[in-house]
C-alpha atoms as a PDB file:
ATOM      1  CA  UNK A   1    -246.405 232.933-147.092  1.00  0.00           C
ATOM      2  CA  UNK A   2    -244.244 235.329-145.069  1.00  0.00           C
ATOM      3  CA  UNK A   3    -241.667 234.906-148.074  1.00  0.00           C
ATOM      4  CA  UNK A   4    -244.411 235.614-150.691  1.00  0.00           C
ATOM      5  CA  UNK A   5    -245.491 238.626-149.240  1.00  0.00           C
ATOM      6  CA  UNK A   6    -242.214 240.366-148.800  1.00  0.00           C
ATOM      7  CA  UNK A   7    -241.607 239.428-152.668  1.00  0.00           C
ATOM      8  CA  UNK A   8    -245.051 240.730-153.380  1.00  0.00           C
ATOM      9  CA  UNK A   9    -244.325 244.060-151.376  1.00  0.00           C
ATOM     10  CA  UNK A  10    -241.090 244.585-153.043  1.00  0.00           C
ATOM     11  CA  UNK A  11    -242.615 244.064-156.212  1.00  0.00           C
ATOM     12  CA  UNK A  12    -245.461 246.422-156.028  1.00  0.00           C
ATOM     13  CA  UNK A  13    -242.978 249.264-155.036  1.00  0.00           C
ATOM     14  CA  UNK A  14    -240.411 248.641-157.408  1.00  0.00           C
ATOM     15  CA  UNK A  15    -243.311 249.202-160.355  1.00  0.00           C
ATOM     16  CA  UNK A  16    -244.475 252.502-157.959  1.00  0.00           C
ATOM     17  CA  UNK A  17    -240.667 253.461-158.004  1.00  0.00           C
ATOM     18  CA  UNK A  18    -240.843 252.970-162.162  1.00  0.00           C
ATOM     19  CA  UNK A  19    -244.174 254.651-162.757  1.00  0.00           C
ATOM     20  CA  UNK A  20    -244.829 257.012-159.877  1.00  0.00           C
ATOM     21  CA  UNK A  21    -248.256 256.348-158.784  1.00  0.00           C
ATOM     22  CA  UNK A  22    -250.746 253.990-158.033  1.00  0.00           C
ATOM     23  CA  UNK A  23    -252.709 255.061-161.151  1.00  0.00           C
ATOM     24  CA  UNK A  24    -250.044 254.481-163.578  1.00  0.00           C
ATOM     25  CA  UNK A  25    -249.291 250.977-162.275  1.00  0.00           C
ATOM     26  CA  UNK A  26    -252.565 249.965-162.192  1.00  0.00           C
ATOM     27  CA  UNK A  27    -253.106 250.808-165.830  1.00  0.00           C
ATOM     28  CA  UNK A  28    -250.082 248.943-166.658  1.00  0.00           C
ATOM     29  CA  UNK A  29    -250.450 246.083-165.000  1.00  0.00           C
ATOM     30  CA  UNK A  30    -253.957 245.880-164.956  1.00  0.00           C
ATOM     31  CA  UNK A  31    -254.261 244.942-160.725  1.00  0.00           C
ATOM     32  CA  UNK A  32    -256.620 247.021-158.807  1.00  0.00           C
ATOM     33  CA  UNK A  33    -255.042 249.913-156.975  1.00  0.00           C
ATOM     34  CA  UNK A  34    -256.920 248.342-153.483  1.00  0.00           C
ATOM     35  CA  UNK A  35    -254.869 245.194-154.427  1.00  0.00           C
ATOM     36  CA  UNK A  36    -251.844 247.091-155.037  1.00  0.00           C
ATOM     37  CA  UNK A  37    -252.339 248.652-151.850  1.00  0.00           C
ATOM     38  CA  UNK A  38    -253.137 245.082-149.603  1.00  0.00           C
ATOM     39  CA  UNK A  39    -249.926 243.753-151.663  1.00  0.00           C
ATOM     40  CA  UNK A  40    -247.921 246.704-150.853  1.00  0.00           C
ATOM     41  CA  UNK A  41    -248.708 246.668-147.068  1.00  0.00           C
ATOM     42  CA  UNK A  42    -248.889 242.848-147.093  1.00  0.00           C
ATOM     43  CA  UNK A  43    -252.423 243.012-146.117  1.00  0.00           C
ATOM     44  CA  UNK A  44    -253.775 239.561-146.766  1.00  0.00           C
ATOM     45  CA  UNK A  45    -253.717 236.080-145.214  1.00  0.00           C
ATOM     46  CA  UNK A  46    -254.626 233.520-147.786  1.00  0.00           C
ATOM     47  CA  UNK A  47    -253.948 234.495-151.365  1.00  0.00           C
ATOM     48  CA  UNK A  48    -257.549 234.575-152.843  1.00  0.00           C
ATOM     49  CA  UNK A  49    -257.987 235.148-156.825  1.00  0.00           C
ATOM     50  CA  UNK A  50    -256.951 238.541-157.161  1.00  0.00           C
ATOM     51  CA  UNK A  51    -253.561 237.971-155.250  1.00  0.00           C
ATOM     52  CA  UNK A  52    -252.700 234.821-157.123  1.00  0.00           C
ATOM     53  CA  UNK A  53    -253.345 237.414-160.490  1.00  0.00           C
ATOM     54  CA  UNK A  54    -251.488 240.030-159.437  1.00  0.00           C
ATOM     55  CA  UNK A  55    -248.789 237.483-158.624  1.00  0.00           C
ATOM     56  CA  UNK A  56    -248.588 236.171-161.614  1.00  0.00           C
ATOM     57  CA  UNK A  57    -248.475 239.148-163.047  1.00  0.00           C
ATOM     58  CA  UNK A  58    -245.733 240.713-161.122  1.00  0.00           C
ATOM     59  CA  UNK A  59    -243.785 236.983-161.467  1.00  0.00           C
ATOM     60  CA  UNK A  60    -244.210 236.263-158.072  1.00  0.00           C
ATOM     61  CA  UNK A  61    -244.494 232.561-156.961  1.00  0.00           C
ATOM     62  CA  UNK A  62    -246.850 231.918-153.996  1.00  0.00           C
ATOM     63  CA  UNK A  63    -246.276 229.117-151.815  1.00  0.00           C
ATOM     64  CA  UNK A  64    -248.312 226.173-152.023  1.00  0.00           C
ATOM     65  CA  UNK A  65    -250.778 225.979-148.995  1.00  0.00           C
ATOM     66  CA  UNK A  66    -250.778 222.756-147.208  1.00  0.00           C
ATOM     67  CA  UNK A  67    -252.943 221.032-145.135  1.00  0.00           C
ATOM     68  CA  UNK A  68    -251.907 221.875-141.551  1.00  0.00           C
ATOM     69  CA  UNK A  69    -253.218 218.157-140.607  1.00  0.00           C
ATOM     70  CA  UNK A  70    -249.647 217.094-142.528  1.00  0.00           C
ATOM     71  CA  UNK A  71    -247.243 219.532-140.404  1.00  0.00           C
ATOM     72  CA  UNK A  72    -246.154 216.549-138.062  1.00  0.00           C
ATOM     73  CA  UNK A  73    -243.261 219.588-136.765  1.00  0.00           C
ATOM     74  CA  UNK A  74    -246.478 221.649-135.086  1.00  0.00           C
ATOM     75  CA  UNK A  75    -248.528 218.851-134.354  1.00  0.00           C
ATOM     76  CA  UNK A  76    -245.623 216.698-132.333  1.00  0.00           C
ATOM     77  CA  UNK A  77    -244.586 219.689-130.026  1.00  0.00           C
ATOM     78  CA  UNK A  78    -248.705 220.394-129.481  1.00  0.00           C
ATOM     79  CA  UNK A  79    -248.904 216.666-128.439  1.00  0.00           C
ATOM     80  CA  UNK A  80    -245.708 217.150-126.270  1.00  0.00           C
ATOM     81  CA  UNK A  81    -247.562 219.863-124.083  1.00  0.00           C
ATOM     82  CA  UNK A  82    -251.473 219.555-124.327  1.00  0.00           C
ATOM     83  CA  UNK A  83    -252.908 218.141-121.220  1.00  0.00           C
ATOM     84  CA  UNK A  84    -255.737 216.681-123.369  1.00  0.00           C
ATOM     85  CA  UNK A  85    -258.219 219.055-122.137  1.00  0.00           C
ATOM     86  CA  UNK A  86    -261.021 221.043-124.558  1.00  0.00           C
ATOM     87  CA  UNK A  87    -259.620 224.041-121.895  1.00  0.00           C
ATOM     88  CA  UNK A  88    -256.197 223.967-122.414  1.00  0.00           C
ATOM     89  CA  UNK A  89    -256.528 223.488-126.187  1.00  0.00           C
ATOM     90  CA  UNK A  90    -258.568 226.594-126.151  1.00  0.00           C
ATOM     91  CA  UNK A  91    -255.928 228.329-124.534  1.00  0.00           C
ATOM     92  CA  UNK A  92    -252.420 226.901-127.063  1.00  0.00           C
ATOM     93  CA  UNK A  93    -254.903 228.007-129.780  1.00  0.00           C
ATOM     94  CA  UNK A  94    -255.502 231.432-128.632  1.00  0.00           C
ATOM     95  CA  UNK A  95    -251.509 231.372-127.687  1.00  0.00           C
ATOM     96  CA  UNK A  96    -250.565 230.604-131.426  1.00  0.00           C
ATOM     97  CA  UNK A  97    -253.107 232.772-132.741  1.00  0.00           C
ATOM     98  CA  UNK A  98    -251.295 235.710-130.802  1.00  0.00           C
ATOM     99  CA  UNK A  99    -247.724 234.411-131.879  1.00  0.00           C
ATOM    100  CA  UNK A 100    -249.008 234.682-135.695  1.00  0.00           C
ATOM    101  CA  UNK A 101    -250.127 238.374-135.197  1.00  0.00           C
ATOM    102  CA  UNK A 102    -247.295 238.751-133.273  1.00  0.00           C
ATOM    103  CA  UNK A 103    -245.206 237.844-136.483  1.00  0.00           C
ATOM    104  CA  UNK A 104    -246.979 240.219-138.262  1.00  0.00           C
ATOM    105  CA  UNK A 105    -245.673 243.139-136.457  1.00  0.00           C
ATOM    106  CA  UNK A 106    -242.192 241.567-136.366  1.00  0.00           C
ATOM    107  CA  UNK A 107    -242.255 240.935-140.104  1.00  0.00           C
ATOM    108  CA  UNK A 108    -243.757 244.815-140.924  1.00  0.00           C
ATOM    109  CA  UNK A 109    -240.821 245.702-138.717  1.00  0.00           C
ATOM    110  CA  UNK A 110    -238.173 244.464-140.914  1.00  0.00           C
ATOM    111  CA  UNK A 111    -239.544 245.961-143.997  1.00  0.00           C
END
């Protein structure tokens, strides 16, 4: 989704570089300037109904989400290093939970 947000991002402020303001692409695009803004900023995890419409709109294709049960890649290397206990799979959760919002600052950084 990393992908689809940059796109989505770029998107949004190429149409505020056309029109000038948040107003003016709203009204000709018809996506909520609080969208605009959460697409802009790549505020959002999951793409819920107004992202996949402003998308599609804007000619941006998401990603489709997969089941994370079918990422053998993640699931191999968590087998590799969890001891098996409900403790330590408490703790690699929290651990990729902070990588992921670690990404996000990474991936702001770039922009």
């Amino acid at each position: 989704m990393v992908e689809a947000k940059l796109k989505l991002a770029r998107a949004v402020e190429l149409k505020l570089r056309e029109l000038g303001t948040y107003d003016l692409v709203e009204k000709e695009t018809g996506i909520s300037r609080s969208t605009l803004f959460r697409l802009k900023n790549g505020d959002w995890i999951r793409p819920g109904s107004a992202i996949r419409a402003a998308a599609n709109i804007l000619h941006v294709e998401l990603q489709h989400e997969r089941d994370p049960r079918d990422c053998s890649a993640v699931l191999s290397v968590i087998g590799e290093i969890w001891d098996g206990s409900d403790a330590h799979a408490y703790l690699l959760a929290e651990a990729l939970k902070k990588i992921h919002q670690l990404s996000k600052f990474t991936v702001g950084a770039t922009q």
